[in-house]
PDB file of N, CA and C in Angstrom:
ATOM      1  N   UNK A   1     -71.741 124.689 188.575  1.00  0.00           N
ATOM      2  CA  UNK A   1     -72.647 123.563 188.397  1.00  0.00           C
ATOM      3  C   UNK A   1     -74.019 124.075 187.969  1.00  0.00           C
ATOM      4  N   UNK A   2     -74.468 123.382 187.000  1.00  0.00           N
ATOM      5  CA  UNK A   2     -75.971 123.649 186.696  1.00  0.00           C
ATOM      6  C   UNK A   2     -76.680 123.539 188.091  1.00  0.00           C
ATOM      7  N   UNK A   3     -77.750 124.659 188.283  1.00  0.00           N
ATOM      8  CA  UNK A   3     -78.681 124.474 189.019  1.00  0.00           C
ATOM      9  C   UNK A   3     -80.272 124.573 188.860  1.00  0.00           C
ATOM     10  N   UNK A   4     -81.323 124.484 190.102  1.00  0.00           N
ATOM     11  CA  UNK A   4     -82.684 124.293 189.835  1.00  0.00           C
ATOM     12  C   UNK A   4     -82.961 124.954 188.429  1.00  0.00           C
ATOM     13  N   UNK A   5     -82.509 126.613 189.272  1.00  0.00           N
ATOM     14  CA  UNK A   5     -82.834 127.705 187.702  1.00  0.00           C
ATOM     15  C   UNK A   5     -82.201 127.723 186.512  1.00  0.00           C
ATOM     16  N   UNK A   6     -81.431 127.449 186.567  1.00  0.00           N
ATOM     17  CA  UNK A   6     -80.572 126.691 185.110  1.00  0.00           C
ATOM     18  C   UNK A   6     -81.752 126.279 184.514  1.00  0.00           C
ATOM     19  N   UNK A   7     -82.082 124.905 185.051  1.00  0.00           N
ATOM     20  CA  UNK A   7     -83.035 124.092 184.205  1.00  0.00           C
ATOM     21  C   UNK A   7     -84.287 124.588 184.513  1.00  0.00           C
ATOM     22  N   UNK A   8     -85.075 125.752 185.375  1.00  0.00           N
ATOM     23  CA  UNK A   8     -85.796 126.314 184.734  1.00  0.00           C
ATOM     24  C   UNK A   8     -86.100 126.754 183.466  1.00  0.00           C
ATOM     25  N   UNK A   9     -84.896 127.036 182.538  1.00  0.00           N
ATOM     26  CA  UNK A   9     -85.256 128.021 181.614  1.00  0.00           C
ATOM     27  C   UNK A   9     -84.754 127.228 180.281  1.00  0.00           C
ATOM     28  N   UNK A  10     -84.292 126.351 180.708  1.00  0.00           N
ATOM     29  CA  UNK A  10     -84.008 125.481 179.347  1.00  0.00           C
ATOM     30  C   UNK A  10     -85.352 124.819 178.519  1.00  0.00           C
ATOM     31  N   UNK A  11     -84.945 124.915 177.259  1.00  0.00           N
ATOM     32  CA  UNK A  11     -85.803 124.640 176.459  1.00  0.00           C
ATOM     33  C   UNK A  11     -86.117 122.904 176.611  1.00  0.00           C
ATOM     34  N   UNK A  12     -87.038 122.683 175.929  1.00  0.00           N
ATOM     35  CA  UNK A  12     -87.199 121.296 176.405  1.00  0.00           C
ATOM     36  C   UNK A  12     -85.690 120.147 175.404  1.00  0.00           C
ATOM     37  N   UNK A  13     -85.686 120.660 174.382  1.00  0.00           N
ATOM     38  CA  UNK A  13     -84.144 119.915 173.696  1.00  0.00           C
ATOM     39  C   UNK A  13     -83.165 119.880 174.674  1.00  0.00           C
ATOM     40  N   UNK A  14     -82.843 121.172 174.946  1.00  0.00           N
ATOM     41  CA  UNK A  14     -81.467 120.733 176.377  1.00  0.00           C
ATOM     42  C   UNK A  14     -82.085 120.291 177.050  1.00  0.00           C
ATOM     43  N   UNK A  15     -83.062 120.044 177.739  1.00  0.00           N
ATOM     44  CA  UNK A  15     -83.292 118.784 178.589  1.00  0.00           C
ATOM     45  C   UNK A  15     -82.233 117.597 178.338  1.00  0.00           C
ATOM     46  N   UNK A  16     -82.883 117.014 177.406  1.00  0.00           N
ATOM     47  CA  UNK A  16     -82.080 115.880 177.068  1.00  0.00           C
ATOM     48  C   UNK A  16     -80.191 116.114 177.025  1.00  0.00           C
ATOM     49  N   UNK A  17     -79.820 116.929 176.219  1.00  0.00           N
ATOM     50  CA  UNK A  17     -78.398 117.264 176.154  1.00  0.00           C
ATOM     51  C   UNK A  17     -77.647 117.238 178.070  1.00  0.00           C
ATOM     52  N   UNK A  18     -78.472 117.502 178.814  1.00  0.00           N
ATOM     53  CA  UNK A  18     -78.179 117.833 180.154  1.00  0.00           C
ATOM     54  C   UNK A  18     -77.930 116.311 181.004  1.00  0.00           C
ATOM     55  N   UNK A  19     -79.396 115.535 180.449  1.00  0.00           N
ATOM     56  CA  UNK A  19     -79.455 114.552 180.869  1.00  0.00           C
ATOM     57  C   UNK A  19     -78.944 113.690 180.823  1.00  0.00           C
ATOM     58  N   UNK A  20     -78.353 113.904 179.391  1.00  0.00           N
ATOM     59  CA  UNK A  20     -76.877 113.529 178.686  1.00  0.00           C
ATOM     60  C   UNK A  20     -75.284 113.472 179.308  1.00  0.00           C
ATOM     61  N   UNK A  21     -75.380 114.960 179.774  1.00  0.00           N
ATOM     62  CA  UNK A  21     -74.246 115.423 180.182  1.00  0.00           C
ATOM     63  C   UNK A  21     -73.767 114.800 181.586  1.00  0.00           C
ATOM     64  N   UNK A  22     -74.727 115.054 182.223  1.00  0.00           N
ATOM     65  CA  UNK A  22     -75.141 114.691 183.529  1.00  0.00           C
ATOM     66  C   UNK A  22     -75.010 113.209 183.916  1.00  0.00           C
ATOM     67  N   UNK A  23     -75.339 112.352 183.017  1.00  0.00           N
ATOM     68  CA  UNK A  23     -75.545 110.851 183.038  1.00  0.00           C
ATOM     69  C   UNK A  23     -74.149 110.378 182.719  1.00  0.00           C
ATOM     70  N   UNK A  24     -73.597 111.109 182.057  1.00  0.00           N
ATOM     71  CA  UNK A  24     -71.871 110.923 181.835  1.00  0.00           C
ATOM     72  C   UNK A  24     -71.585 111.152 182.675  1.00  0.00           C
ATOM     73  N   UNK A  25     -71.489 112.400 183.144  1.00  0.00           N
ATOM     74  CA  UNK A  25     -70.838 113.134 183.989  1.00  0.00           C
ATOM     75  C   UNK A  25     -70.455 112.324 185.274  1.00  0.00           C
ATOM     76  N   UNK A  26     -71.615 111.842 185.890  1.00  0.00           N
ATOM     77  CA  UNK A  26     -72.142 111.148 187.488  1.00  0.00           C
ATOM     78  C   UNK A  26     -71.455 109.595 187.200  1.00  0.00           C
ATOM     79  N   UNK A  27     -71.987 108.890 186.073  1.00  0.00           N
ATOM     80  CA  UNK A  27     -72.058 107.459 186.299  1.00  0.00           C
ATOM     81  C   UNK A  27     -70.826 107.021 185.411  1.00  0.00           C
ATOM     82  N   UNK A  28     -70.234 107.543 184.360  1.00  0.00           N
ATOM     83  CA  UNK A  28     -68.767 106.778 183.873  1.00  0.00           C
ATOM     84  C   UNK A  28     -67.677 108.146 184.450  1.00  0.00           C
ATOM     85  N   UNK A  29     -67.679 109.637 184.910  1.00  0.00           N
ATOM     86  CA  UNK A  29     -66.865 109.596 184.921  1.00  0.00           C
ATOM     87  C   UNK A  29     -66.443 109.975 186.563  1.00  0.00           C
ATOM     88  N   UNK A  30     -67.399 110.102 187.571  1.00  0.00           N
ATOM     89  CA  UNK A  30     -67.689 110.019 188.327  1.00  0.00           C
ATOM     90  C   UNK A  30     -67.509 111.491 189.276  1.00  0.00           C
ATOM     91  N   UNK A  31     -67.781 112.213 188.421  1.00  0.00           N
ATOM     92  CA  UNK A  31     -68.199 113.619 188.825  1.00  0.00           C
ATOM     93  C   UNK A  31     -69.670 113.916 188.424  1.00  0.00           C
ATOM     94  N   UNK A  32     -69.700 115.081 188.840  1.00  0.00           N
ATOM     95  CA  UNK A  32     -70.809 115.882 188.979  1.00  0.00           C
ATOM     96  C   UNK A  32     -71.035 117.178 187.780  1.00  0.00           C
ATOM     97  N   UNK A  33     -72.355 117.531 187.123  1.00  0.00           N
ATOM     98  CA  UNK A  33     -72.341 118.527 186.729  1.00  0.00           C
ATOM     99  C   UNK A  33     -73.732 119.289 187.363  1.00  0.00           C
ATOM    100  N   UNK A  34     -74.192 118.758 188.088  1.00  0.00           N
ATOM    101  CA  UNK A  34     -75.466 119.213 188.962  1.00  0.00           C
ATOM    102  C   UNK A  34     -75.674 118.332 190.291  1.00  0.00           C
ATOM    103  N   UNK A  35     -76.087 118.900 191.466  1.00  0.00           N
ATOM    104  CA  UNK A  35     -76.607 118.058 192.438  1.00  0.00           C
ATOM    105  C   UNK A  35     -77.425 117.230 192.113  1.00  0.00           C
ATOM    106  N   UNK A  36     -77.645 116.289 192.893  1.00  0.00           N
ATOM    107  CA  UNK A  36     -78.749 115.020 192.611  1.00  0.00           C
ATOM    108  C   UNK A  36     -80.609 115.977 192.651  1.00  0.00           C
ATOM    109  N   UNK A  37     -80.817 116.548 193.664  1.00  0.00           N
ATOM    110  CA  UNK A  37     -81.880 117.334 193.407  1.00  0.00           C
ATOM    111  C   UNK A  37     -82.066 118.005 192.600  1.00  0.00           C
ATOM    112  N   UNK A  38     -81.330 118.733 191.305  1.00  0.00           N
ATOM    113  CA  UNK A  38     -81.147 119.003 190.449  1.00  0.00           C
ATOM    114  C   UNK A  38     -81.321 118.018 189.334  1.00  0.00           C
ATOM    115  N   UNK A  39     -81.115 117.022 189.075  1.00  0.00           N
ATOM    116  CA  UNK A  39     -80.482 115.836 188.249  1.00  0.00           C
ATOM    117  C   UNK A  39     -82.359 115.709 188.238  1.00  0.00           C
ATOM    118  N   UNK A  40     -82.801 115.610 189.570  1.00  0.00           N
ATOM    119  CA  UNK A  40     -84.261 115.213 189.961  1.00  0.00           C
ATOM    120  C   UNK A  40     -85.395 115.811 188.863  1.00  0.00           C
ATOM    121  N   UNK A  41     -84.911 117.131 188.944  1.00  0.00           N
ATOM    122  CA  UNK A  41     -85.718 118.089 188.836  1.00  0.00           C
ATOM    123  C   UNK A  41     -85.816 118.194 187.254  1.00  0.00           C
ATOM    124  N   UNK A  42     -84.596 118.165 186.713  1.00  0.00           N
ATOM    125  CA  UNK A  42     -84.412 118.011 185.233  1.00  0.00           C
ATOM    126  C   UNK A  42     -85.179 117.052 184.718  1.00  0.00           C
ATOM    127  N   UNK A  43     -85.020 115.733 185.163  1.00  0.00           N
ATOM    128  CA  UNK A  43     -86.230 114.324 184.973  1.00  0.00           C
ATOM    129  C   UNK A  43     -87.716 114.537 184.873  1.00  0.00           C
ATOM    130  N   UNK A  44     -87.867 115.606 186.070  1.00  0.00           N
ATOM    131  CA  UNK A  44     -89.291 115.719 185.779  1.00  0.00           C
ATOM    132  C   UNK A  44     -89.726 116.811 184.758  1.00  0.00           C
ATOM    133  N   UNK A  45     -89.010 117.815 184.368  1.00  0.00           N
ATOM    134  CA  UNK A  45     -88.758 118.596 183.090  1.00  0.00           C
ATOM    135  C   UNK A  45     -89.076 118.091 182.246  1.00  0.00           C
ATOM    136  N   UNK A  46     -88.251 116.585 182.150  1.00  0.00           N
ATOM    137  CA  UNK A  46     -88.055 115.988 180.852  1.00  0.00           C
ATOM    138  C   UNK A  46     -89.509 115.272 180.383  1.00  0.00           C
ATOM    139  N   UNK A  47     -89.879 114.876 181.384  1.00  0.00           N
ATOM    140  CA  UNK A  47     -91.527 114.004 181.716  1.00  0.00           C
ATOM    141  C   UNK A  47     -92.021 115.261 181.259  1.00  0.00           C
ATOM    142  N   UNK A  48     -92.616 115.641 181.935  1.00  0.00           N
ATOM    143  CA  UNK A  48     -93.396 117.355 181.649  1.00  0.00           C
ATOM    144  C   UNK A  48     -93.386 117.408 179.918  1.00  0.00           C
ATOM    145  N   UNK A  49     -92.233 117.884 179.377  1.00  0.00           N
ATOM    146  CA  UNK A  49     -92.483 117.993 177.823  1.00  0.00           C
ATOM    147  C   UNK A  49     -91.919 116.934 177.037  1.00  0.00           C
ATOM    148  N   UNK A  50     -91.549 115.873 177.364  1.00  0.00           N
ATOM    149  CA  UNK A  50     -91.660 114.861 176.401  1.00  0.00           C
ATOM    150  C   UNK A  50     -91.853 114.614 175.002  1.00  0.00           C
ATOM    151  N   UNK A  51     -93.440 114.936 174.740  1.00  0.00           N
ATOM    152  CA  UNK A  51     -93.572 114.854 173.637  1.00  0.00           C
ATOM    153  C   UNK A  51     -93.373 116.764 173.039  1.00  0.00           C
ATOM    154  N   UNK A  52     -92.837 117.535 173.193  1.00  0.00           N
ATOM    155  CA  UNK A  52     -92.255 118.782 172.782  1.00  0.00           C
ATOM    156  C   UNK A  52     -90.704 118.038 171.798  1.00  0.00           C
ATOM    157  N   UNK A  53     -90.080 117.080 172.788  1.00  0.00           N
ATOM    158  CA  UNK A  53     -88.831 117.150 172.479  1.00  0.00           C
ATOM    159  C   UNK A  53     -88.510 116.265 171.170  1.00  0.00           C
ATOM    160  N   UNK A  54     -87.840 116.910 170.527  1.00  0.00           N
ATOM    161  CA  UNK A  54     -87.565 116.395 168.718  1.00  0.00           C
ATOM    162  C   UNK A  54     -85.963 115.937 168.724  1.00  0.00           C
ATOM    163  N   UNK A  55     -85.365 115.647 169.939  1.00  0.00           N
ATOM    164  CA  UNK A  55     -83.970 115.965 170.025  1.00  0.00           C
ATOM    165  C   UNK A  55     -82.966 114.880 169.686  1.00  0.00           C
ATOM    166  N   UNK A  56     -82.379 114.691 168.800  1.00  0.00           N
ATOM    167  CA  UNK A  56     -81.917 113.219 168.160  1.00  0.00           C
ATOM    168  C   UNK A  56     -81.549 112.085 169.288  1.00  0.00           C
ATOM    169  N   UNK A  57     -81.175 112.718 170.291  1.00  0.00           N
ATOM    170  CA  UNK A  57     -80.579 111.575 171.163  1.00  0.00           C
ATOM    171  C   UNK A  57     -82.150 111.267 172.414  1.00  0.00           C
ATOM    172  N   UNK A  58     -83.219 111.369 171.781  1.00  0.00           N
ATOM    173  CA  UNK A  58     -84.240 111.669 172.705  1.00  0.00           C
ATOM    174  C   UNK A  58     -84.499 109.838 172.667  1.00  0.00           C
ATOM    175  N   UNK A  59     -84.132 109.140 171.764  1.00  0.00           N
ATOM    176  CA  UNK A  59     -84.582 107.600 171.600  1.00  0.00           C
ATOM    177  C   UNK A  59     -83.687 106.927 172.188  1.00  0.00           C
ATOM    178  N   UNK A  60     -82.412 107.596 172.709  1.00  0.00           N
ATOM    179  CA  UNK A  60     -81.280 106.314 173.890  1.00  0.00           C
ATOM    180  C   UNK A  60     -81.803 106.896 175.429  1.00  0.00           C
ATOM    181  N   UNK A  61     -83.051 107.918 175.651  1.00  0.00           N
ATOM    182  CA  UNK A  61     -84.004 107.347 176.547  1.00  0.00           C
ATOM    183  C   UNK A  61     -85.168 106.743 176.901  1.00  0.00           C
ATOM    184  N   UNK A  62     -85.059 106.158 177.775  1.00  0.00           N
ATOM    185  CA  UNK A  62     -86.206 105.061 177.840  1.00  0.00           C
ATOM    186  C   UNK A  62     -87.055 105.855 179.103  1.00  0.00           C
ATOM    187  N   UNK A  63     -88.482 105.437 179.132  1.00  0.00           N
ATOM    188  CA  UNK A  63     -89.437 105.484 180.593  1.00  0.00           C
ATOM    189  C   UNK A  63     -88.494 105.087 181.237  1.00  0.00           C
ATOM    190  N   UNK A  64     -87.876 104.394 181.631  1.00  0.00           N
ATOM    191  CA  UNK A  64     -87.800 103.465 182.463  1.00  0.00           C
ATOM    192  C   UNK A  64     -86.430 104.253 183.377  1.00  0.00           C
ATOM    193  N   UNK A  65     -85.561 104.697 182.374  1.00  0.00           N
ATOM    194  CA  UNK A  65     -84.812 105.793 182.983  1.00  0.00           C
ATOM    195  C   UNK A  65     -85.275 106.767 184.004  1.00  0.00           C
ATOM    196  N   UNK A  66     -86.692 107.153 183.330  1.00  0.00           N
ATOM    197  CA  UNK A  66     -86.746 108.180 183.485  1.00  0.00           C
ATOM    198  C   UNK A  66     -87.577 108.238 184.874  1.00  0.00           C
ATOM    199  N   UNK A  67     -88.316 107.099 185.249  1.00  0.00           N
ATOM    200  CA  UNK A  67     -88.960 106.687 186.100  1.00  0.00           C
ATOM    201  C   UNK A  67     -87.867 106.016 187.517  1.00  0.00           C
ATOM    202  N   UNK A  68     -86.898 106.115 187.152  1.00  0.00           N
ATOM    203  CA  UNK A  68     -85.732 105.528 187.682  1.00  0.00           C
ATOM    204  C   UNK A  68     -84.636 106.700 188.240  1.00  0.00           C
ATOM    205  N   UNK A  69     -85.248 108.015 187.192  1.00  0.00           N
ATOM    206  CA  UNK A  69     -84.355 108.669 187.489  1.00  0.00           C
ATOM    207  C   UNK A  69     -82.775 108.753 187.052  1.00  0.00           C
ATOM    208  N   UNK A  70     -82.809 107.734 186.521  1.00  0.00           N
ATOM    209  CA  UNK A  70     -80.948 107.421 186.260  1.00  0.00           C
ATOM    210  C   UNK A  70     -80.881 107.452 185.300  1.00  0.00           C
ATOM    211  N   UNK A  71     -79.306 107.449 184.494  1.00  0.00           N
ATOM    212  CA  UNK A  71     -78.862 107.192 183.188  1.00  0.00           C
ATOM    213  C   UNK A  71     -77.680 106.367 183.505  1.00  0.00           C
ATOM    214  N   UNK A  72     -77.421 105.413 184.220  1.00  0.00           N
ATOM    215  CA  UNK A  72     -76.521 105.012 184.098  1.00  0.00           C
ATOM    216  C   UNK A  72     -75.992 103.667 183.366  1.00  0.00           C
ATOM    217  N   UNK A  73     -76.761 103.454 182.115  1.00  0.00           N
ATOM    218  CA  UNK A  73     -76.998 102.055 181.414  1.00  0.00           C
ATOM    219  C   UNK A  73     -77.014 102.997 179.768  1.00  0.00           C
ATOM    220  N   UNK A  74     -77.004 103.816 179.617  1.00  0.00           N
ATOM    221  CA  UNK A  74     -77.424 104.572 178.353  1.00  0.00           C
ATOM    222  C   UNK A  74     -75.867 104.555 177.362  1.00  0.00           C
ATOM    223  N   UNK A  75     -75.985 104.340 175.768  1.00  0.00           N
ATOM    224  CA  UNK A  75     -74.517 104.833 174.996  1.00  0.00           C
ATOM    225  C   UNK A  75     -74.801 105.981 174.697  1.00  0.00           C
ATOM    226  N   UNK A  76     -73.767 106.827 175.561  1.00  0.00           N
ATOM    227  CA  UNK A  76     -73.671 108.262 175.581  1.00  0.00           C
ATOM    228  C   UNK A  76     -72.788 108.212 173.809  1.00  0.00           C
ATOM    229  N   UNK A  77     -73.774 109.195 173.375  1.00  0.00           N
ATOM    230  CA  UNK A  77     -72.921 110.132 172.152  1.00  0.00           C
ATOM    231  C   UNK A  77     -71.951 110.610 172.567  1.00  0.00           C
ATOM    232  N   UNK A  78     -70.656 110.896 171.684  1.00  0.00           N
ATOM    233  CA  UNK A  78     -69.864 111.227 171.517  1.00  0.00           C
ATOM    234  C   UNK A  78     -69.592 112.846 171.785  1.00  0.00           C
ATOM    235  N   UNK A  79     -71.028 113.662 171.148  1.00  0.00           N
ATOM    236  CA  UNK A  79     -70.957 115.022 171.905  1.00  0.00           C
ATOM    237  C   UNK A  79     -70.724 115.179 173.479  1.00  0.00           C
ATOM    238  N   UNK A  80     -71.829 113.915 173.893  1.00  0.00           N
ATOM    239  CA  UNK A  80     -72.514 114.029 175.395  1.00  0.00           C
ATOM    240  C   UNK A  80     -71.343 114.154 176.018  1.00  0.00           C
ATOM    241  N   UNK A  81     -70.393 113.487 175.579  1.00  0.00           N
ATOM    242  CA  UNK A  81     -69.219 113.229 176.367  1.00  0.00           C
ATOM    243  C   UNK A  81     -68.586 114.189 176.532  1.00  0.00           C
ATOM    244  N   UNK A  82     -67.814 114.750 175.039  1.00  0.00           N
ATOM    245  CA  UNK A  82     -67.071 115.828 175.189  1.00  0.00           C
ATOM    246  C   UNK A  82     -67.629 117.273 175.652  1.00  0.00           C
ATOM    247  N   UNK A  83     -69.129 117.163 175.647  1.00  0.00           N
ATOM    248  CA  UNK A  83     -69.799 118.424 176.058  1.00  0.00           C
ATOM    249  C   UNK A  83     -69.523 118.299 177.778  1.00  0.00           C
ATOM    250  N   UNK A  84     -69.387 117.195 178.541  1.00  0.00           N
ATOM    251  CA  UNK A  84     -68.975 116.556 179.882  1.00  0.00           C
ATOM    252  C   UNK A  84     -67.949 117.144 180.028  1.00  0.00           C
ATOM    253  N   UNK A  85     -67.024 116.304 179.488  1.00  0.00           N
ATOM    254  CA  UNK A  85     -65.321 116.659 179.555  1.00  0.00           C
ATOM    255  C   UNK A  85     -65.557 118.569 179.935  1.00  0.00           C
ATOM    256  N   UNK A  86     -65.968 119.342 178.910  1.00  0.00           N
ATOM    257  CA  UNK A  86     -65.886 120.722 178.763  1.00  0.00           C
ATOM    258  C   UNK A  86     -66.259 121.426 179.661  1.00  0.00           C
ATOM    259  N   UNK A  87     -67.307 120.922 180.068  1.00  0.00           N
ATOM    260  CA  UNK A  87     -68.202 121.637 181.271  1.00  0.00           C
ATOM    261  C   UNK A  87     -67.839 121.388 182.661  1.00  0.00           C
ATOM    262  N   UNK A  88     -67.082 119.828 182.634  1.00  0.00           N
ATOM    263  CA  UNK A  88     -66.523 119.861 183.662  1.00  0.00           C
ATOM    264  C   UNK A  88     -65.079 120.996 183.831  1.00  0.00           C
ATOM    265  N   UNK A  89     -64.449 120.588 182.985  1.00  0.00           N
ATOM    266  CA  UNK A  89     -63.287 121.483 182.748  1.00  0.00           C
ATOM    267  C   UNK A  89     -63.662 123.034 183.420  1.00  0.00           C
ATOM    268  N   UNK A  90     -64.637 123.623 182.818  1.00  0.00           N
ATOM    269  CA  UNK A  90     -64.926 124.842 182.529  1.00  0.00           C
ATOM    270  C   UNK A  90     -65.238 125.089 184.219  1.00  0.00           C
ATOM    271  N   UNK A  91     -65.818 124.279 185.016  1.00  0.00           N
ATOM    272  CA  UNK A  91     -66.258 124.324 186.506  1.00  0.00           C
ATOM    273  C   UNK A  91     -65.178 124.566 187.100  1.00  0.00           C
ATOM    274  N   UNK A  92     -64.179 123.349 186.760  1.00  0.00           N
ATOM    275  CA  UNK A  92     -63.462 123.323 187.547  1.00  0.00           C
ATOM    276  C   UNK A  92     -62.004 124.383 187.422  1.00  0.00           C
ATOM    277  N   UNK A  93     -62.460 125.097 186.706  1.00  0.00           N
ATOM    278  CA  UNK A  93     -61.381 126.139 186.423  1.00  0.00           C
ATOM    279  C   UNK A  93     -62.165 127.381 186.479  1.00  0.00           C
ATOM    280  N   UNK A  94     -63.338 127.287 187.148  1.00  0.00           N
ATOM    281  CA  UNK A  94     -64.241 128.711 188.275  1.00  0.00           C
ATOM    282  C   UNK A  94     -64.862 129.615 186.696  1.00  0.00           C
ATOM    283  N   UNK A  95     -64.918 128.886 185.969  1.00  0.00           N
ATOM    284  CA  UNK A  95     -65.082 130.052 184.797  1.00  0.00           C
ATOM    285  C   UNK A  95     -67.040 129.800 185.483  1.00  0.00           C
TER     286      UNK A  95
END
């Protein structure tokens, strides 16, 4: 599972891809790819550089998410998903 330091070191673009992942991950498929304090922590990442981020899927978030904390109202891209699917996969087979 992604953790705090994970998303220490991510650039501000994976922010979003995470938030992505994550927002799939938790709310349609009802797993996990980070703890919720984690999930937290990424949000405020995302606040923090904001305007850094150029990242195409940066406009299917809103403040309001982000102030909310959640993604669970968002149309996940088609990557977001399968990057989900993968990562879950990839966890759950200890890689």
């Amino acid at each position: 599972m992604k953790t705090r330091s994970d998303i220490e070191v991510m650039i501000p673009n994976q922010l979003v891809s995470w938030f992505m992942i994550g927002g799939y991950s938790y709310y349609v498929l009802g797993d996990r790819v980070m703890q919720d304090p984690d999930f937290d922590y990424l949000v405020l990442r995302l606040k923090e550089h904001w305007d850094e981020i150029d990242h195409p899927h940066k406009k299917l978030i809103t403040e309001s998410h982000l102030d909310a904390a959640t993604a669970y109202d968002i149309d996940y891209p088609t990557i977001a998903k399968c990057s989900a699917y993968n990562y879950l996969r990839e966890i759950s087979e200890g890689r």
